[in-house]
Structure formats: C-alpha cells, structure tokens
Protein backbone atom coordinates (compact mmCIF):
# COMPACT_ATOMS: atom_id res chain seq x y z
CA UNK A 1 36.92 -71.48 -25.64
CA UNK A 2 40.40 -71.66 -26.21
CA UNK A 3 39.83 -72.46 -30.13
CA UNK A 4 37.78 -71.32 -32.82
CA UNK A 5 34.47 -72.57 -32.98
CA UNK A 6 33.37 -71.16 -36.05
CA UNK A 7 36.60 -70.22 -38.38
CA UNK A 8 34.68 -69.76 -41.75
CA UNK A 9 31.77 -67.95 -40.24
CA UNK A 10 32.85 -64.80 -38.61
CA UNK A 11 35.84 -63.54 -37.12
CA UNK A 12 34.73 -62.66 -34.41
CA UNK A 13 35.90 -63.47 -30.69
CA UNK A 14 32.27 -62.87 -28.87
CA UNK A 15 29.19 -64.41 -30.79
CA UNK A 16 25.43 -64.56 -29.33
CA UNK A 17 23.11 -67.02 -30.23
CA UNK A 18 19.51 -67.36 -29.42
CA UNK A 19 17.17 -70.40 -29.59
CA UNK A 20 13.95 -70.36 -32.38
CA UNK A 21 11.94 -72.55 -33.44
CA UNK A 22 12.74 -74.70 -36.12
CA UNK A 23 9.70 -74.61 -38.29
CA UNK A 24 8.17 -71.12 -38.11
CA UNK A 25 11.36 -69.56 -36.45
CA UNK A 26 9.93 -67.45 -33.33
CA UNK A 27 12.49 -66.79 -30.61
CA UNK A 28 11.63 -68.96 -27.59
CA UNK A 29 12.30 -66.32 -25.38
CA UNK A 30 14.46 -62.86 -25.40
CA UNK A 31 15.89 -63.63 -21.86
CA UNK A 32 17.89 -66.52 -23.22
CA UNK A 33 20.87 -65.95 -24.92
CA UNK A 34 24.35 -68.11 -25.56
CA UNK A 35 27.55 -66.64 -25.23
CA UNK A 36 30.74 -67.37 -27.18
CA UNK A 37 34.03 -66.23 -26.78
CA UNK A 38 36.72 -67.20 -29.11
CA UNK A 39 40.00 -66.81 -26.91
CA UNK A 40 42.16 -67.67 -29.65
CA UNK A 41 40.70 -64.71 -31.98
CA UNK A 42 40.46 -62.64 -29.02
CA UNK A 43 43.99 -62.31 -28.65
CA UNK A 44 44.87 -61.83 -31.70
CA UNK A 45 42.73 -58.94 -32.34
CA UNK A 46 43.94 -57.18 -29.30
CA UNK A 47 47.53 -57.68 -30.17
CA UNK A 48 46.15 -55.96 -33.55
CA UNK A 49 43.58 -53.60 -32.37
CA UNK A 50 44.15 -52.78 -28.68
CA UNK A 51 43.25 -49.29 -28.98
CA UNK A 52 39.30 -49.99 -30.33
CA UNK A 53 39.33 -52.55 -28.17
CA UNK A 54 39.67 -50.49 -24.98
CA UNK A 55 36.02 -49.50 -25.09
CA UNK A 56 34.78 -52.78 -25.05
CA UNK A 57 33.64 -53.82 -21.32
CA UNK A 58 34.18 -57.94 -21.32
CA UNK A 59 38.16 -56.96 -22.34
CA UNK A 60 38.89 -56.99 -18.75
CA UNK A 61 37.55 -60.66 -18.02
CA UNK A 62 38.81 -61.85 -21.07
CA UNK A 63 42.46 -60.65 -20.80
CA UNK A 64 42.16 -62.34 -17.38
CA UNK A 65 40.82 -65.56 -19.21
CA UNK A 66 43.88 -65.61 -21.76
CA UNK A 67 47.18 -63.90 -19.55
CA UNK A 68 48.16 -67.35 -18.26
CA UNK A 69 48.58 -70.44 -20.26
CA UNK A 70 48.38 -73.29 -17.58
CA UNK A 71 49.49 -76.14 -20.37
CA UNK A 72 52.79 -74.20 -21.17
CA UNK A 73 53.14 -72.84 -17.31
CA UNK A 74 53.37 -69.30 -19.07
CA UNK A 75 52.18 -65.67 -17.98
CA UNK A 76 51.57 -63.17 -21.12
CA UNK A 77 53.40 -60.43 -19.67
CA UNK A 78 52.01 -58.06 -22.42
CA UNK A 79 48.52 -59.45 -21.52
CA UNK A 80 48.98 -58.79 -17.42
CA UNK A 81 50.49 -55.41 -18.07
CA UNK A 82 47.18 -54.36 -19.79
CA UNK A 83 45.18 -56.25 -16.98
CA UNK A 84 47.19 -54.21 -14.24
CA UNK A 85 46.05 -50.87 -15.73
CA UNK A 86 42.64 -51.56 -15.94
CA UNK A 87 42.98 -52.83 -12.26
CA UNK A 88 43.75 -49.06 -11.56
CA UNK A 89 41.09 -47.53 -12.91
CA UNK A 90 38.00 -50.52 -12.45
CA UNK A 91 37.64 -51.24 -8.77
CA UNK A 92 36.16 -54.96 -9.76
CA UNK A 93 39.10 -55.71 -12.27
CA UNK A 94 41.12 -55.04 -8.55
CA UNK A 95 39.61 -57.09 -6.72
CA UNK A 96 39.08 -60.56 -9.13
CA UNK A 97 42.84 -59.95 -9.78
CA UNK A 98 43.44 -59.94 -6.02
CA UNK A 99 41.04 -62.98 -5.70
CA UNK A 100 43.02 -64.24 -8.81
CA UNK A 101 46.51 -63.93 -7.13
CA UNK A 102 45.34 -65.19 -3.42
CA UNK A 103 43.47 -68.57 -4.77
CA UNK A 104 46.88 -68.85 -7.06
CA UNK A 105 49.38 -68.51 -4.32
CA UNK A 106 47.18 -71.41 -2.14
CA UNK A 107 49.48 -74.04 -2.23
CA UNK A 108 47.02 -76.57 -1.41
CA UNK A 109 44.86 -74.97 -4.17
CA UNK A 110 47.44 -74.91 -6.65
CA UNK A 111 48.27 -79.17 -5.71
CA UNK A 112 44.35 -79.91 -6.01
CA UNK A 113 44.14 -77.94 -9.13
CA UNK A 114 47.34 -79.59 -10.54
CA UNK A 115 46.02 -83.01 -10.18
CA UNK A 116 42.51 -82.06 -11.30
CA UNK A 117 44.03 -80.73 -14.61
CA UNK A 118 46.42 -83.62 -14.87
CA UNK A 119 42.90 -86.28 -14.36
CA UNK A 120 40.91 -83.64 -16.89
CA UNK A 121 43.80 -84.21 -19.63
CA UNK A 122 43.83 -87.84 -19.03
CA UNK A 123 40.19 -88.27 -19.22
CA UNK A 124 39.87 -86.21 -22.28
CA UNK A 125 42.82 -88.33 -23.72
CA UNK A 126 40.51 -91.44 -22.99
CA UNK A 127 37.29 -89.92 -24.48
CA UNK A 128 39.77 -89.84 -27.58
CA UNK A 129 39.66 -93.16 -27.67
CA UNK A 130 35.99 -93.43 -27.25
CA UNK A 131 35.67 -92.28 -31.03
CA UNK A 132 38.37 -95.76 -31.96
CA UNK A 133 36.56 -97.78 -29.66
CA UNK A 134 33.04 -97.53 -30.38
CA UNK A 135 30.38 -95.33 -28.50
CA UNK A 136 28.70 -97.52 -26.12
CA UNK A 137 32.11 -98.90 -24.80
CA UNK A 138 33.64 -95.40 -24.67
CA UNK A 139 31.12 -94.91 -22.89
CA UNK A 140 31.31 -97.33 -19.87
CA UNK A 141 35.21 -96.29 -19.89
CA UNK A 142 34.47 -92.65 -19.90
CA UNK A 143 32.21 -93.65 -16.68
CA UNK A 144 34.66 -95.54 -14.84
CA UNK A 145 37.23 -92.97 -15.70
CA UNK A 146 34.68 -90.56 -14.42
CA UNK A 147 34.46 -92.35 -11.43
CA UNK A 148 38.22 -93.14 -10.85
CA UNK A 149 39.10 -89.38 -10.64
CA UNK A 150 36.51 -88.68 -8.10
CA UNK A 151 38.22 -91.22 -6.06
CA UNK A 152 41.51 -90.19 -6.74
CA UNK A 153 40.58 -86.20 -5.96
CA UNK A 154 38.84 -87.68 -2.43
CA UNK A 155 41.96 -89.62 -1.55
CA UNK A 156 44.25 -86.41 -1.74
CA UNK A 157 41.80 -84.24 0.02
CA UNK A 158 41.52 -86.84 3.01
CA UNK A 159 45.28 -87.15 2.79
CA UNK A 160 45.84 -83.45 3.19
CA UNK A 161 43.38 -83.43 6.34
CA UNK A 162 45.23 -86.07 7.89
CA UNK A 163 48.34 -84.31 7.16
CA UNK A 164 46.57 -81.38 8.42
CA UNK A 165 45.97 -83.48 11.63
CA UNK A 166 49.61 -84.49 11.81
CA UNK A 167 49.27 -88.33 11.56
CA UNK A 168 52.19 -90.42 10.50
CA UNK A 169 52.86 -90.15 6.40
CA UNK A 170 53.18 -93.98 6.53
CA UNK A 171 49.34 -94.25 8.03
CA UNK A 172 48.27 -91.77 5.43
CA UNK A 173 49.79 -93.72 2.57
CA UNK A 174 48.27 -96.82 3.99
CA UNK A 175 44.33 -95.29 4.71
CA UNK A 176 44.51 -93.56 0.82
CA UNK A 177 46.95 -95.65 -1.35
CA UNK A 178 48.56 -92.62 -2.28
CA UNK A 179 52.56 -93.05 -3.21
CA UNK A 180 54.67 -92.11 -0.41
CA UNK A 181 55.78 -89.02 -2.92
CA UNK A 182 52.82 -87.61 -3.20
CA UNK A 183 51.80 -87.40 0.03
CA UNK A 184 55.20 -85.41 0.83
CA UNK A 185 54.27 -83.25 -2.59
CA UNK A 186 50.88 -82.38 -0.73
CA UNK A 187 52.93 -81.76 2.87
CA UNK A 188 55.60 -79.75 1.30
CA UNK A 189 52.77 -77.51 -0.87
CA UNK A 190 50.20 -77.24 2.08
C-alpha cells in the first residue's frame, strides 16, 4: 500500500495478521497469514534507518516497490542506487531488476500500461462518486465503467495487431473507434 493503513496503531511498514475465531479466538489455521506493507512508512524509515535495515530480506522487493513514482513520472535516485547494490551481491535482485528494466523499455507495454493506469484513475475517480450517489447506483456505474475499460483495453490491443499487420490507420480507426491520434501514439510506441 502506498498509504498508511493503520497510523495510530503501529509504526510499522510490514504487519501480519492471522484469522481467529471470533468467539473463542482459535487460529483457523497457521498456514494463513496476511501481509501488509506500509510503503509510505517504509520509506521513511529507510531514509532514517538504512543501516538496520540492511538485514532485513523483503528490503530488496520493497525498494523496488517504492524507487519509481508512476503518478509524478519520477525515479528515487537514492532509492535505485541502493537497489543497484543489492543487485550485485543477490543474484534474484539482478534478475527482477533486469525483468524490471526489459518489461519497462516495451514500448507497447509501457502504451498498454499507460492507458490501463489512466482507465484505473478514472474508475477509481467514479467509485468516488459512488459514496455521493448512493450504493446501489454506484454500483451499476462502477459495472458499466468496469465494463467500458475492458472494451476500451480490447480496442487498443486489436488496433496494435492490425498495426502489427500493416493495415491502413484509417481502417484501424474505423474497425476500433479509436481517434486517429491514438492509433499513431500506439504506431509510433510499438
């Protein structure tokens, strides 16, 4: 999570929770546990306590969690620094960053992952309005809103196959009902 779940409870970035019973409070079972990481704290207690931090193992995966801020287009250069040296030394920190940076440099990844975000922000703008709305007609919009972005995320991925298949940007636009810009977006970032 990129906020803090529980501010007046712990400090805290990694919490565990397990499930009991309400009544006479037996564990349902020990193989069943909930994880909870706190980005936001996590952060701030490296920038505070990097050196006791170093021992921990989930650092790694959690420095690669919080180096890049996708909503502000920002890299934590402090962050990837730290990242890069544990690449070094951890052979599986090497090879999720080199995962990391190939899926990243995908243009056609990065254009699908761009409009997936930009639908995500929008719906979650929308579910806003749920709460002004009422629940049961929040609802039905969150469903059709739901729906809409499925169809708008199929529409660019049969536009980038028939750009794929070199057919005529003014047949493409026609078949999906994309804009003519962001069909050449999609061409010019395949």
């Amino acid at each position: 999570m990129n906020f803090s779940l529980f501010p007046t409870e712990t400090d805290d970035f990694h919490t565990i929770f397990h499930i009991r019973e309400k009544n006479k409070h037996f564990l349902w079972s020990d193989q069943l546990e909930f994880h909870v990481f706190d980005l936001t704290s996590f952060v701030v207690q490296w920038r505070k306590y990097r050196r006791q931090l170093k021992e921990n193992n989930e650092l790694p995966w959690l420095l690669m969690l919080t180096a890049v801020d996708y909503q502000e287009n920002k890299l934590d250069d402090d962050l990837m620094s730290e990242l890069e040296e544990w690449a070094m030394n951890i052979e599986q920190v090497r090879e999720a960053l080199i995962e990391w940076e190939t899926i990243s440099a995908n243009k056609e990844n990065r254009v699908i992952y761009e409009a997936r975000a930009k639908e995500l922000r929008d719906l979650l703008s929308n579910l806003e309005g749920e709460r002004r709305l009422g629940r049961e007609e929040g609802k039905e919009i969150g469903k059709e809103i739901g729906k809409e972005i499925g169809r708008k995320e199929e529409r660019y991925q049969n536009a980038l196959m028939m750009i794929n298949k070199g057919l005529d940007f003014s047949l493409i636009q026609e078949i999906t009902g994309l804009p003519r810009e962001e069909i050449l977006k999609l061409n010019k970032n395949k």
